[in-house]
Every structure is written in structure tokens, then in C-alpha cells.
N, C-alpha and C. Protein backbone atom coordinates (compact mmCIF):
# COMPACT_ATOMS: atom_id res chain seq x y z
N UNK A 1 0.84 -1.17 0.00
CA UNK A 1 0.00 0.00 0.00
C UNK A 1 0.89 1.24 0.00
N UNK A 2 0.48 2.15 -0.81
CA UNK A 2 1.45 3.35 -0.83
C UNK A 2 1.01 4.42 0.15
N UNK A 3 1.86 5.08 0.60
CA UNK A 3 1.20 6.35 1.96
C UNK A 3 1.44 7.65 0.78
N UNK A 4 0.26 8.11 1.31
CA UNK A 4 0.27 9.59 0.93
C UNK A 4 1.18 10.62 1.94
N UNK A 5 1.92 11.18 1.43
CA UNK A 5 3.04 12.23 2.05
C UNK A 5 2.05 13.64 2.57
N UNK A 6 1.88 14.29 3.15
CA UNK A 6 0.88 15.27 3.45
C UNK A 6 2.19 16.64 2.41
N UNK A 7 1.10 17.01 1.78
CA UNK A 7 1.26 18.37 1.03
C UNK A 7 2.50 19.20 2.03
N UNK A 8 3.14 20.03 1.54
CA UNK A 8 4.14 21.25 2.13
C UNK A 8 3.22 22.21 2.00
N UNK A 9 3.11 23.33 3.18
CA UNK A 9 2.81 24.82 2.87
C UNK A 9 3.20 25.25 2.12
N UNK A 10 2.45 26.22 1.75
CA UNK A 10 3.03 27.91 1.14
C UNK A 10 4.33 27.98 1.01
N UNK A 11 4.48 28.23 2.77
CA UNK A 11 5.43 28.97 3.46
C UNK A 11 6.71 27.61 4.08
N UNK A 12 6.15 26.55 3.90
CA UNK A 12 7.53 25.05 4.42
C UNK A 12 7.88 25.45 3.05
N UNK A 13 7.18 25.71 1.70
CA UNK A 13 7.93 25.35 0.51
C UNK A 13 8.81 26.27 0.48
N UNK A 14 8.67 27.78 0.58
CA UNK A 14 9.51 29.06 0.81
C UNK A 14 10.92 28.42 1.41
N UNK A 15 10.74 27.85 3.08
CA UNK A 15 11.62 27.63 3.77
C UNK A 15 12.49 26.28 3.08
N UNK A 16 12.13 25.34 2.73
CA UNK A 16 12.58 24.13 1.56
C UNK A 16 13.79 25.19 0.79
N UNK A 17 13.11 25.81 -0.18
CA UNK A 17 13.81 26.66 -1.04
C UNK A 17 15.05 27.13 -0.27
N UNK A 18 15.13 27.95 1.05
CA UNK A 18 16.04 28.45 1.55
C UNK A 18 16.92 27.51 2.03
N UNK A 19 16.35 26.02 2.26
CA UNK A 19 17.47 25.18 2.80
C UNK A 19 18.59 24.63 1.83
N UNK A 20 18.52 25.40 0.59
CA UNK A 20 19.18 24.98 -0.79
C UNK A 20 20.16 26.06 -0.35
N UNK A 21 19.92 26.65 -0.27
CA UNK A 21 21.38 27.74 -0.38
C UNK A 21 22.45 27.90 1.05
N UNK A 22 23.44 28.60 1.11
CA UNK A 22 24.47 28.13 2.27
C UNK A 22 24.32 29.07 3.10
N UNK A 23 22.94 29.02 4.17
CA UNK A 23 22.47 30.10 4.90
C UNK A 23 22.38 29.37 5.92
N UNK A 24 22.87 29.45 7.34
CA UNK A 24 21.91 29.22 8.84
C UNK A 24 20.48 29.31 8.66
N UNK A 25 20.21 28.80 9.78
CA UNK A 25 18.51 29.04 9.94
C UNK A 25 18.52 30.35 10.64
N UNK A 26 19.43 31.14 11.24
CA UNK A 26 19.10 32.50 11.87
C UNK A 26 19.31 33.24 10.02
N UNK A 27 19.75 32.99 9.64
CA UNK A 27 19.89 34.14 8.21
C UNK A 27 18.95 34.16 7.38
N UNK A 28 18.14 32.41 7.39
CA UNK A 28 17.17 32.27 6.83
C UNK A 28 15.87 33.07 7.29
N UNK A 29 15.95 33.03 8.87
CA UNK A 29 15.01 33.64 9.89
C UNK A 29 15.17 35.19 9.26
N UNK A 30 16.07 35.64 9.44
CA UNK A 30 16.72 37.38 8.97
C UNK A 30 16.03 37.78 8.01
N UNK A 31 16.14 36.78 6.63
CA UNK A 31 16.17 37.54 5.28
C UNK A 31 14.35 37.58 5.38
N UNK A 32 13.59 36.28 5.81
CA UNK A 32 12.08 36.46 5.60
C UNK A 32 11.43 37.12 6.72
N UNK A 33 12.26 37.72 8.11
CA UNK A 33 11.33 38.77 9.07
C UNK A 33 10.76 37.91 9.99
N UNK A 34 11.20 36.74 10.14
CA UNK A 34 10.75 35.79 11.41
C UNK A 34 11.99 35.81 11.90
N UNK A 35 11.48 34.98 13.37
CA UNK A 35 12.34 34.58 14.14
C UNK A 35 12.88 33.02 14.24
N UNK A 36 14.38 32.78 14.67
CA UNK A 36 14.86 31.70 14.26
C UNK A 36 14.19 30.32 15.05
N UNK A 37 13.33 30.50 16.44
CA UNK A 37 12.64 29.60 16.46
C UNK A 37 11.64 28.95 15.41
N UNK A 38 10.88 30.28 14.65
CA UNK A 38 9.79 29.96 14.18
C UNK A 38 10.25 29.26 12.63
N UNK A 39 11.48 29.52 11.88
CA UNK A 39 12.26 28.67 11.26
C UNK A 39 12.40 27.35 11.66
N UNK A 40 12.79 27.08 12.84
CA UNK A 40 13.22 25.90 12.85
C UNK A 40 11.91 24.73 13.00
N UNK A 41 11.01 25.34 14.01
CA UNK A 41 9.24 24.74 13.66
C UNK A 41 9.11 24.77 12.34
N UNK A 42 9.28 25.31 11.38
CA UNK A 42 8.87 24.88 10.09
C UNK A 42 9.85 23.81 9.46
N UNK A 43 11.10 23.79 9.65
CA UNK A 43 11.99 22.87 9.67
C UNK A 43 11.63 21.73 9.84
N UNK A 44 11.25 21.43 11.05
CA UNK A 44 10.90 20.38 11.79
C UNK A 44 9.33 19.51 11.49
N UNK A 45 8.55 20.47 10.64
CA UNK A 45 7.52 20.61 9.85
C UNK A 45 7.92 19.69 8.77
N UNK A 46 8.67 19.96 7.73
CA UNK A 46 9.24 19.78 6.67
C UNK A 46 10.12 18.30 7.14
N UNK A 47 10.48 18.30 7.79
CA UNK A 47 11.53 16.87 7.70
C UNK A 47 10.22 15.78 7.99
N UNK A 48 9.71 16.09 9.02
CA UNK A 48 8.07 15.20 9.14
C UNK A 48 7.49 14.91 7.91
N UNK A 49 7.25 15.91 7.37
CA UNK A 49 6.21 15.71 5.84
C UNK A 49 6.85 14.96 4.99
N UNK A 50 8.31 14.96 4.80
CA UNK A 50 8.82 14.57 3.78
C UNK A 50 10.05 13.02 4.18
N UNK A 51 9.65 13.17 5.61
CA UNK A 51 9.99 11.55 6.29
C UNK A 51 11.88 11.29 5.80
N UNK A 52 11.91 12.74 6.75
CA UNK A 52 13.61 12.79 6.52
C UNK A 52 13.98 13.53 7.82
N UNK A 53 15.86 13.22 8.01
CA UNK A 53 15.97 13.36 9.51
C UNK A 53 17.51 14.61 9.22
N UNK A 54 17.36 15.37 7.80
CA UNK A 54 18.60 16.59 7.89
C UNK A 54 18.29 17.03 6.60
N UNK A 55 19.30 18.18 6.34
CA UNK A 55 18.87 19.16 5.55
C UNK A 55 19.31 18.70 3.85
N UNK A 56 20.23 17.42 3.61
CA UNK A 56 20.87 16.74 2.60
C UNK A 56 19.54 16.55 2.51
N UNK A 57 18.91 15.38 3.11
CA UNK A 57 18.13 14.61 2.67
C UNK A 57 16.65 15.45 2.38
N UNK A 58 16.37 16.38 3.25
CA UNK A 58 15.09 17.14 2.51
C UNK A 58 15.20 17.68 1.24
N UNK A 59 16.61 18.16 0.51
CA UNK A 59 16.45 18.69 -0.28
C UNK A 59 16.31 17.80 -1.62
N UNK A 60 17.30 16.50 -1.06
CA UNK A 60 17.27 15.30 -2.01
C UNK A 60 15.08 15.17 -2.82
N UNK A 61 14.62 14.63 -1.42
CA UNK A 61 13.26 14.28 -1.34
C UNK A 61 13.00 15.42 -2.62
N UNK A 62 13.00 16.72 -2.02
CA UNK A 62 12.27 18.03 -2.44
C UNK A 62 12.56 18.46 -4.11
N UNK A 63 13.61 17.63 -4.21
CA UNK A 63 14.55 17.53 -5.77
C UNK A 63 13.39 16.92 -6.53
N UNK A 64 13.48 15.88 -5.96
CA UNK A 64 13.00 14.35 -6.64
C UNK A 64 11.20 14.67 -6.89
N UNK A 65 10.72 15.45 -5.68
CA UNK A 65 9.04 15.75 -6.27
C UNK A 65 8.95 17.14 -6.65
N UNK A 66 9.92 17.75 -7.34
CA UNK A 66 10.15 18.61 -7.94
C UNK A 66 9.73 20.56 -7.33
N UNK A 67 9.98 19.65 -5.42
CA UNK A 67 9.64 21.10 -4.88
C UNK A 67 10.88 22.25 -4.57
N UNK A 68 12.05 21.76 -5.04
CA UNK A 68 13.30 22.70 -5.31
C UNK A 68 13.75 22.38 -6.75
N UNK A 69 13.94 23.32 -7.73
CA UNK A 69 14.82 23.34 -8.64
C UNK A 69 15.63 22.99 -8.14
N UNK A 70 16.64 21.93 -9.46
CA UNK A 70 17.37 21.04 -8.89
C UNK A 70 18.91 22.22 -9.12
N UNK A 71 18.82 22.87 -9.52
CA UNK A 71 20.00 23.99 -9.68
C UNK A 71 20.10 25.15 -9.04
N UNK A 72 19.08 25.13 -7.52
CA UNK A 72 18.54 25.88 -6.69
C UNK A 72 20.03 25.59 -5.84
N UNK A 73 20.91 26.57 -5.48
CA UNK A 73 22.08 26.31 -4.01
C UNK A 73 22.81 26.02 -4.64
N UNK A 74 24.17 26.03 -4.02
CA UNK A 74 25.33 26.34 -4.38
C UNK A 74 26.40 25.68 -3.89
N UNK A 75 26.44 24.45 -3.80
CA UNK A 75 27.50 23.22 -3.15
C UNK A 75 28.71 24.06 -2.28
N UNK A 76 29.46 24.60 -3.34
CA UNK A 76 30.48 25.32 -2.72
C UNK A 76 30.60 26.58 -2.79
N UNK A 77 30.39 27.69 -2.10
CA UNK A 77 30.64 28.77 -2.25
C UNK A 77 32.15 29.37 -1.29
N UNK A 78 32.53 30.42 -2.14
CA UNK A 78 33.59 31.33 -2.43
C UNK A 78 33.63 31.87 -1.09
N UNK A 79 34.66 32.45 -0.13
CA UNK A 79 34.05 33.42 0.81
C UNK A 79 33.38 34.87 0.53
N UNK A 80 34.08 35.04 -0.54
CA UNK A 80 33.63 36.27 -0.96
C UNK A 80 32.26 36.29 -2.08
N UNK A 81 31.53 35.11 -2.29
CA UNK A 81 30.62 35.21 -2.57
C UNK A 81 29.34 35.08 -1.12
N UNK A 82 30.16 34.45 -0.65
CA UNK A 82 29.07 34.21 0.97
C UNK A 82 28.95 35.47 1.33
N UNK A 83 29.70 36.19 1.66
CA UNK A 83 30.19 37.55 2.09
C UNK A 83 29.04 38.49 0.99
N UNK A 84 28.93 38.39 0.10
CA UNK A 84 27.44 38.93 -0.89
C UNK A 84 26.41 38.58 -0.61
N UNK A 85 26.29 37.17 -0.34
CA UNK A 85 25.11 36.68 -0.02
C UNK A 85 25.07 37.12 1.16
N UNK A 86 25.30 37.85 2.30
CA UNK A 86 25.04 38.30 3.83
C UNK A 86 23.91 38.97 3.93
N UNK A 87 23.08 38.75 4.46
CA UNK A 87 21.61 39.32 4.92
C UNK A 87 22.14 40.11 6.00
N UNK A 88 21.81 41.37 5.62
CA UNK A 88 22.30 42.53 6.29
C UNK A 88 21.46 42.75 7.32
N UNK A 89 22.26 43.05 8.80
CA UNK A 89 21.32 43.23 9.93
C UNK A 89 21.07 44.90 10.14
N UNK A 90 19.68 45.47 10.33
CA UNK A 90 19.42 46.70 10.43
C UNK A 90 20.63 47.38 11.63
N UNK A 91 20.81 48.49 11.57
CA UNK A 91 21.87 49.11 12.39
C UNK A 91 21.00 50.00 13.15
N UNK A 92 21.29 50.42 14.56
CA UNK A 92 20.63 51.71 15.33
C UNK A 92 21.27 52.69 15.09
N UNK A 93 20.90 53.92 14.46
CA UNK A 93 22.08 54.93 14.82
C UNK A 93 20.93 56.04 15.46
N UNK A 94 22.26 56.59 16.41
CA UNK A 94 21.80 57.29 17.26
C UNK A 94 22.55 58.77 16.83
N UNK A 95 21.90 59.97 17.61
CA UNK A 95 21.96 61.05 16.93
C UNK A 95 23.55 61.38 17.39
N UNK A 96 24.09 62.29 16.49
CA UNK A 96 25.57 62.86 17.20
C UNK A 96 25.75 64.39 17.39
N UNK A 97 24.67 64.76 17.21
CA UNK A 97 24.32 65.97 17.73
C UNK A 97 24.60 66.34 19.13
């Protein structure tokens, strides 16, 4: 008998997508305006649905039912391309008046 896999969100597929590229889950958290708990609940979402136990293997799954382009991420990146890819953290500035 075959099991039905329960559907990905919206928003697990968004986070799927981000687990392709060479980001933490706090950068991932950064760039979409959540917080890195609420990343990792969707994480943890996603490895359930797709009956996998790390981030190789979700993306493998996510390849294979065609919910990441398979040319989505970047095996090895450069430092100085990581260093581009940096999700910039807002700065406080205060007056100097």
C-alpha cells in the first residue's frame, strides 16, 4: 500500500527553497522577518512531511518531487561570494548631535 506524504505549505515550501542555499537558519530567519525559532518549527515541519531526519536529505526528497529546482544552491561557495550573499542586519544609529 502506498502512503500519501501530506502536502508542504506555502510557506515550508519558501523555507525548503532556503534550505538549498548556504544560509543558517538564523539568516534564513533574517532575510524572511521571522524569528529563528519559528524557522526551525517549520523545519521540523518539513523533515516530518517529507519523512527525513537533515537538511541533505530534505532537499534530495524536495529535488526528486520537484519542490526545489534542482539547480537551486550552491555546493560550494567562495568566501567572498558568501560575504554577498550576507543578509544585512538593520543598524541603530543614534543622533551625534
Amino acid at each position: 500500500m502506498e502512503t500519501i506524504t501530506p502536502g508542504l505549505t506555502r510557506r515550508e515550501r519558501v523555507i525548503l527553497a532556503h534550505l538549498a542555499l548556504p544560509l543558517t537558519l538564523s539568516e534564513i530567519a533574517a532575510s524572511l522577518f521571522v524569528t529563528r525559532n519559528t524557522v526551525k518549527s517549520q523545519v521540523r515541519s518539513i523533515y516530518t512531511k517529507l519523512d527525513v531526519a537533515d537538511r541533505e536529505s530534505a532537499l534530495a526528497v524536495g529535488r526528486a518531487r520537484g519542490l526545489v529546482p534542482a539547480d537551486l544552491g550552491l555546493p560550494e561557495v567562495e568566501p567572498t561570494a558568501r560575504r554577498l550573499m550576507h543578509v544585512p542586519v538593520p543598524s541603530v544609529q543614534t543622533s551625534t548631535r
